[in-house]
PDB file of N, CA and C in Angstrom:
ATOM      1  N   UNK A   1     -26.014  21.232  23.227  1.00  0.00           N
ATOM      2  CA  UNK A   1     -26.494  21.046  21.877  1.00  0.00           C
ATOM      3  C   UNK A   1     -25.686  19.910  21.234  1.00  0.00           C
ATOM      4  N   UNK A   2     -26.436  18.998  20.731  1.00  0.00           N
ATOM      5  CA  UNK A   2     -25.715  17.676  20.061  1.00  0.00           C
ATOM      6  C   UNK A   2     -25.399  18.309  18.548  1.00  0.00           C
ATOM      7  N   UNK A   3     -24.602  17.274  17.958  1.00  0.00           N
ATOM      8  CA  UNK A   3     -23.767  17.328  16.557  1.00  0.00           C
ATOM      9  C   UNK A   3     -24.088  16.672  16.042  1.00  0.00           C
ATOM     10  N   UNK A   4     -24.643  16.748  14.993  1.00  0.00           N
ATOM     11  CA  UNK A   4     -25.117  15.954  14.132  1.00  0.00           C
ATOM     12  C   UNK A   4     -24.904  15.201  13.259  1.00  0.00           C
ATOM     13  N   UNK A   5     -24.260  13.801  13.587  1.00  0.00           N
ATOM     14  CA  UNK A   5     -23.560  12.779  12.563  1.00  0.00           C
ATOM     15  C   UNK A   5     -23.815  12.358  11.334  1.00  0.00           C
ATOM     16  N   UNK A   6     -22.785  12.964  10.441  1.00  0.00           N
ATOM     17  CA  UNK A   6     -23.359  13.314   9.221  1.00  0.00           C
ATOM     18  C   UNK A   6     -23.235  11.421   8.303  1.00  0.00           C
ATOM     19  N   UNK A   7     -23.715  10.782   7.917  1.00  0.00           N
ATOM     20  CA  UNK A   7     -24.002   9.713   7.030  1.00  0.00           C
ATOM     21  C   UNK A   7     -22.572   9.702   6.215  1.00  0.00           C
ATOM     22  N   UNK A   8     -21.808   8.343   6.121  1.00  0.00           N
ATOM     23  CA  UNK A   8     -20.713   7.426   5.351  1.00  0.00           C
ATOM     24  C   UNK A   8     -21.454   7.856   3.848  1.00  0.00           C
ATOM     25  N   UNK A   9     -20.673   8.764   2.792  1.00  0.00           N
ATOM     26  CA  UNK A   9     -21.077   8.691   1.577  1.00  0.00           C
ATOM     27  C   UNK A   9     -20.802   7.483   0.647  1.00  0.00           C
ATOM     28  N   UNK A  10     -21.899   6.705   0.511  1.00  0.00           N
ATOM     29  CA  UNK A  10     -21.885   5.557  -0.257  1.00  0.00           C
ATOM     30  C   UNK A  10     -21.493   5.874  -1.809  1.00  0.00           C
ATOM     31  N   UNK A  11     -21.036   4.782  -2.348  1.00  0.00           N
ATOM     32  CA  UNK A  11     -20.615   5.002  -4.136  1.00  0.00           C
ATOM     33  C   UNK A  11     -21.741   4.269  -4.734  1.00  0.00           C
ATOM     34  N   UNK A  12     -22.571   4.763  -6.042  1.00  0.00           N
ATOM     35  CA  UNK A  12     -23.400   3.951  -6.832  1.00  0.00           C
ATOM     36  C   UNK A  12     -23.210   3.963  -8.174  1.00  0.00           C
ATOM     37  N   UNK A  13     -23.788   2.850  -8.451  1.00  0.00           N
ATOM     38  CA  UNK A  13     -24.066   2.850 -10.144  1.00  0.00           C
ATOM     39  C   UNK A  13     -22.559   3.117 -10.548  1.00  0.00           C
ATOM     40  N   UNK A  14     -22.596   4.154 -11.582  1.00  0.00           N
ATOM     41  CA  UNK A  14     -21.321   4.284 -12.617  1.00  0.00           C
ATOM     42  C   UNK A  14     -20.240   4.614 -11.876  1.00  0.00           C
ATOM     43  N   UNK A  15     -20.354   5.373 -10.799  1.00  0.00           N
ATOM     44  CA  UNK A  15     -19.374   5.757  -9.955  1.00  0.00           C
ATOM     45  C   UNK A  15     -18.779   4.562  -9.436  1.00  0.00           C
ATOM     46  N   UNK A  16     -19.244   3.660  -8.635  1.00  0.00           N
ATOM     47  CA  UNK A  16     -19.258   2.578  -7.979  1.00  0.00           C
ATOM     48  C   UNK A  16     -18.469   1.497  -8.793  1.00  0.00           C
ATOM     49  N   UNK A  17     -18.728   1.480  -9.982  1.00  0.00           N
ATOM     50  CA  UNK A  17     -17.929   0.731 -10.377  1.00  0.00           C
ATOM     51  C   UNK A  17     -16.710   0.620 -11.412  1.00  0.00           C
ATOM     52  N   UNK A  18     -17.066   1.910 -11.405  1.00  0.00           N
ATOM     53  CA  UNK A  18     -15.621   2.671 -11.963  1.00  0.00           C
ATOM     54  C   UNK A  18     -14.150   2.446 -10.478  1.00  0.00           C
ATOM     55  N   UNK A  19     -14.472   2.570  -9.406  1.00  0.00           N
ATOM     56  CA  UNK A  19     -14.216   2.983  -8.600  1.00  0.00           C
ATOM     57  C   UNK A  19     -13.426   1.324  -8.054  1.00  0.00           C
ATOM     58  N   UNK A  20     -14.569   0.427  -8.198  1.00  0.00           N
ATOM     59  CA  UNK A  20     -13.943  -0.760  -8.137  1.00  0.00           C
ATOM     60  C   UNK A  20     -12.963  -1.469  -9.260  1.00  0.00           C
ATOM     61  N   UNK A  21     -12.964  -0.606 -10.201  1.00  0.00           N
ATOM     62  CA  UNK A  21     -12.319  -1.242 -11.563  1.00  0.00           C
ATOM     63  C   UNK A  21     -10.909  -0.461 -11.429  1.00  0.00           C
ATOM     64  N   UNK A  22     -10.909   0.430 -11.261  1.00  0.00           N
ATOM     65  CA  UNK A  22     -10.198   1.563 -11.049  1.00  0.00           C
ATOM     66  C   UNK A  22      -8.980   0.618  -9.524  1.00  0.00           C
ATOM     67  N   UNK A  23      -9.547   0.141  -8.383  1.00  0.00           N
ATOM     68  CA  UNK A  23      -8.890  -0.604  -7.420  1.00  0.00           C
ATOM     69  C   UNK A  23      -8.429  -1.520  -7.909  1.00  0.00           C
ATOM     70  N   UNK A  24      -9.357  -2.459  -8.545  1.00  0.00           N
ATOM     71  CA  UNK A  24      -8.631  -3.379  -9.470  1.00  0.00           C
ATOM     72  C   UNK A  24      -7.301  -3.445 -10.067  1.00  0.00           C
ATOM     73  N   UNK A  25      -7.686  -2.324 -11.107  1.00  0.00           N
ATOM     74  CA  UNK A  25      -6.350  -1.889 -11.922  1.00  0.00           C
ATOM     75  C   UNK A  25      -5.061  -1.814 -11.064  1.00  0.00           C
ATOM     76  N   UNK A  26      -4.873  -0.895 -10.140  1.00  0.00           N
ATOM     77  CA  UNK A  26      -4.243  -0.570  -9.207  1.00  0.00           C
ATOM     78  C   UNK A  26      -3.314  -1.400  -8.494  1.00  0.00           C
ATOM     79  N   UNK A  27      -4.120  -2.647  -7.809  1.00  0.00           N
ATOM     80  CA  UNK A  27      -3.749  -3.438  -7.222  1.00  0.00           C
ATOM     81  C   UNK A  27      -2.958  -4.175  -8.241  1.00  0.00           C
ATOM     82  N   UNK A  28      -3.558  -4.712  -9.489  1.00  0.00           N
ATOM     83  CA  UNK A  28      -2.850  -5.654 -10.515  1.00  0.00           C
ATOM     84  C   UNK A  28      -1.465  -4.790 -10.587  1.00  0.00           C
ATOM     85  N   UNK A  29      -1.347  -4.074 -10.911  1.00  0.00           N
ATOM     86  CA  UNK A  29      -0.254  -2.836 -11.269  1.00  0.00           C
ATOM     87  C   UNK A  29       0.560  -2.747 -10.111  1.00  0.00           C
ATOM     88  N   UNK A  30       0.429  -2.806  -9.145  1.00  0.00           N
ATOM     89  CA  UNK A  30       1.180  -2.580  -7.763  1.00  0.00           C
ATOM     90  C   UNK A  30       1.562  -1.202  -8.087  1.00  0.00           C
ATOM     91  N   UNK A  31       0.276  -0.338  -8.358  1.00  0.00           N
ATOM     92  CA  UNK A  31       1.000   1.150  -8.535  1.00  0.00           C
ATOM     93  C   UNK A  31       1.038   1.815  -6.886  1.00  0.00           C
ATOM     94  N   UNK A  32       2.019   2.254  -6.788  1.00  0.00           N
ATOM     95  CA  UNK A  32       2.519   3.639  -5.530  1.00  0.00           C
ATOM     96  C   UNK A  32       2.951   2.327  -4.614  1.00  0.00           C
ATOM     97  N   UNK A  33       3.432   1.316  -4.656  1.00  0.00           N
ATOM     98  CA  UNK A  33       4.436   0.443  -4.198  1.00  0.00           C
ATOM     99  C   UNK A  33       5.695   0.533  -4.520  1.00  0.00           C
ATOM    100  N   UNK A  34       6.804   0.257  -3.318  1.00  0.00           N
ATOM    101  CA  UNK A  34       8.294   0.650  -3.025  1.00  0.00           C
ATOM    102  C   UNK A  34       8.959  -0.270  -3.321  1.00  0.00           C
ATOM    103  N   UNK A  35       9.855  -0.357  -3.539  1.00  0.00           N
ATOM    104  CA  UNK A  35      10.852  -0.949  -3.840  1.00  0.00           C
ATOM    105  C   UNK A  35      11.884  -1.169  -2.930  1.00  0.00           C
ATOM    106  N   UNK A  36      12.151  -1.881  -2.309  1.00  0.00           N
ATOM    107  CA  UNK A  36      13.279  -1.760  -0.952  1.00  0.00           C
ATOM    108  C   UNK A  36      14.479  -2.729  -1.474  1.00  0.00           C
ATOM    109  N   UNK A  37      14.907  -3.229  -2.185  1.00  0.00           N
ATOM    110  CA  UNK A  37      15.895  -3.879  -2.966  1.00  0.00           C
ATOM    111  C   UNK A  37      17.396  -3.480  -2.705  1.00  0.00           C
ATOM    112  N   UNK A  38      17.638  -2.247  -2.711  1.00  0.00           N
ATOM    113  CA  UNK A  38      19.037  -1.190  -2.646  1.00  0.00           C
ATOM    114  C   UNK A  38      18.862  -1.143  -1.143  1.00  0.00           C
ATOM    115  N   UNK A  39      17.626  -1.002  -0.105  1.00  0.00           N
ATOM    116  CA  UNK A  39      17.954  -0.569   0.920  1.00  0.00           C
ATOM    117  C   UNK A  39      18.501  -1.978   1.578  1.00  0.00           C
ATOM    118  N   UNK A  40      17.557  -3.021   1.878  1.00  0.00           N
ATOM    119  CA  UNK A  40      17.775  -4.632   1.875  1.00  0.00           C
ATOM    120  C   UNK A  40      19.156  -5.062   1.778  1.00  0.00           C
ATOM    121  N   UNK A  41      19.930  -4.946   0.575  1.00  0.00           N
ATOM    122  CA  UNK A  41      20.956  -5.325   0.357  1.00  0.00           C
ATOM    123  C   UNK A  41      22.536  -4.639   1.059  1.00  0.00           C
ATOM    124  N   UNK A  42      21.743  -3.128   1.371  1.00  0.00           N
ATOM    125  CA  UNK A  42      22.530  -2.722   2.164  1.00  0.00           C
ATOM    126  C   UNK A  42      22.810  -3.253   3.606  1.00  0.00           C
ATOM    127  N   UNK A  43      21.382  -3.638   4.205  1.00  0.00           N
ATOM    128  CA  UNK A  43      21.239  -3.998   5.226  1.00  0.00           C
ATOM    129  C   UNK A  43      21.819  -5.427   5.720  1.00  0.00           C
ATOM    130  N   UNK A  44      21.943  -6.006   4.559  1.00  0.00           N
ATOM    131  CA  UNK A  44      22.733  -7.278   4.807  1.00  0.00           C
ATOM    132  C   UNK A  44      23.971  -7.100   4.749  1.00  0.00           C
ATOM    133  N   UNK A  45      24.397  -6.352   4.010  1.00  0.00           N
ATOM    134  CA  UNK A  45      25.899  -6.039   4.006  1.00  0.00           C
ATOM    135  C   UNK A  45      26.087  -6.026   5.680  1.00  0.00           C
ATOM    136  N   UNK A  46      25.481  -5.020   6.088  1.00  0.00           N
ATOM    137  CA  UNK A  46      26.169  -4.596   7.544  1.00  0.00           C
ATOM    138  C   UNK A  46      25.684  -5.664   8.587  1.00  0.00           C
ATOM    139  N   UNK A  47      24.530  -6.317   8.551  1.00  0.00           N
ATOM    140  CA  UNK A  47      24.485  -7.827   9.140  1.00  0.00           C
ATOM    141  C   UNK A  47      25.828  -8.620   8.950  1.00  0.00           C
ATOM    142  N   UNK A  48      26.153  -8.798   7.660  1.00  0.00           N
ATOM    143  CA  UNK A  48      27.185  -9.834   7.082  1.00  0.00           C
ATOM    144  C   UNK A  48      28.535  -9.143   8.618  1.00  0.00           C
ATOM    145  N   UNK A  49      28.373  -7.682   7.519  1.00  0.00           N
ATOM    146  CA  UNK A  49      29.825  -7.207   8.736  1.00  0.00           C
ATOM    147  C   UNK A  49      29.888  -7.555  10.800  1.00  0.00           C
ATOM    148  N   UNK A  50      28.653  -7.632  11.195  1.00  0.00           N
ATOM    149  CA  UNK A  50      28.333  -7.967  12.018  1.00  0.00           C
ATOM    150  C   UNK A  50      28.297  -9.061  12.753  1.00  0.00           C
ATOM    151  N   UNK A  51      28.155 -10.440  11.930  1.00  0.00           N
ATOM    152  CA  UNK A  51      28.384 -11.151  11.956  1.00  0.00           C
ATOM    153  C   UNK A  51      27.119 -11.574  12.993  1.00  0.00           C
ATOM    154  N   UNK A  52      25.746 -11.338  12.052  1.00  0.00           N
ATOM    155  CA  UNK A  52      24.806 -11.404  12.542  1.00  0.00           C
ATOM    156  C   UNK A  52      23.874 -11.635  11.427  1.00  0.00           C
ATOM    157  N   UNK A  53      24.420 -11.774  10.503  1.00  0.00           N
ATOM    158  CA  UNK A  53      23.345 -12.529   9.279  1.00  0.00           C
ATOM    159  C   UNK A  53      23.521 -13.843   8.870  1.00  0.00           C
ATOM    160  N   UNK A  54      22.479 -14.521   8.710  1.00  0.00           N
ATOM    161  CA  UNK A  54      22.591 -16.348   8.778  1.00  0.00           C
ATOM    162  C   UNK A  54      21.958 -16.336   7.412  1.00  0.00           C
ATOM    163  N   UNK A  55      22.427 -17.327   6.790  1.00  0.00           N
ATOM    164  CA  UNK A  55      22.211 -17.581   5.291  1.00  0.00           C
ATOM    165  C   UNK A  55      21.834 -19.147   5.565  1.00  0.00           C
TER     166      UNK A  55
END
């Protein structure tokens, strides 16, 4: 007995472009993006100590 592949739910109309405005926003915002600044700087430290980081 086969399974029956159910159809990609498409977005329309108000949904649709809420949805793209909504990505929009998001992206401009760099919301739920990290920050690696503190980790980075650590990491050079111990390069530096290493004597394996080139400036």
């Amino acid at each position: 007995m086969a399974i029956e592949i159910k159809p990609i739910p498409v977005l329309r109309g108000k949904a649709a472009t809420r949805f793209v405005e909504e990505a929009d926003r998001n992206a401009r915002e760099k919301r739920g993006s990290i920050d690696f600044t503190k980790q980075a700087a650590k990491m050079r430290a111990i390069l530096k100590r290493s004597k394996l980081h080139q400036e």
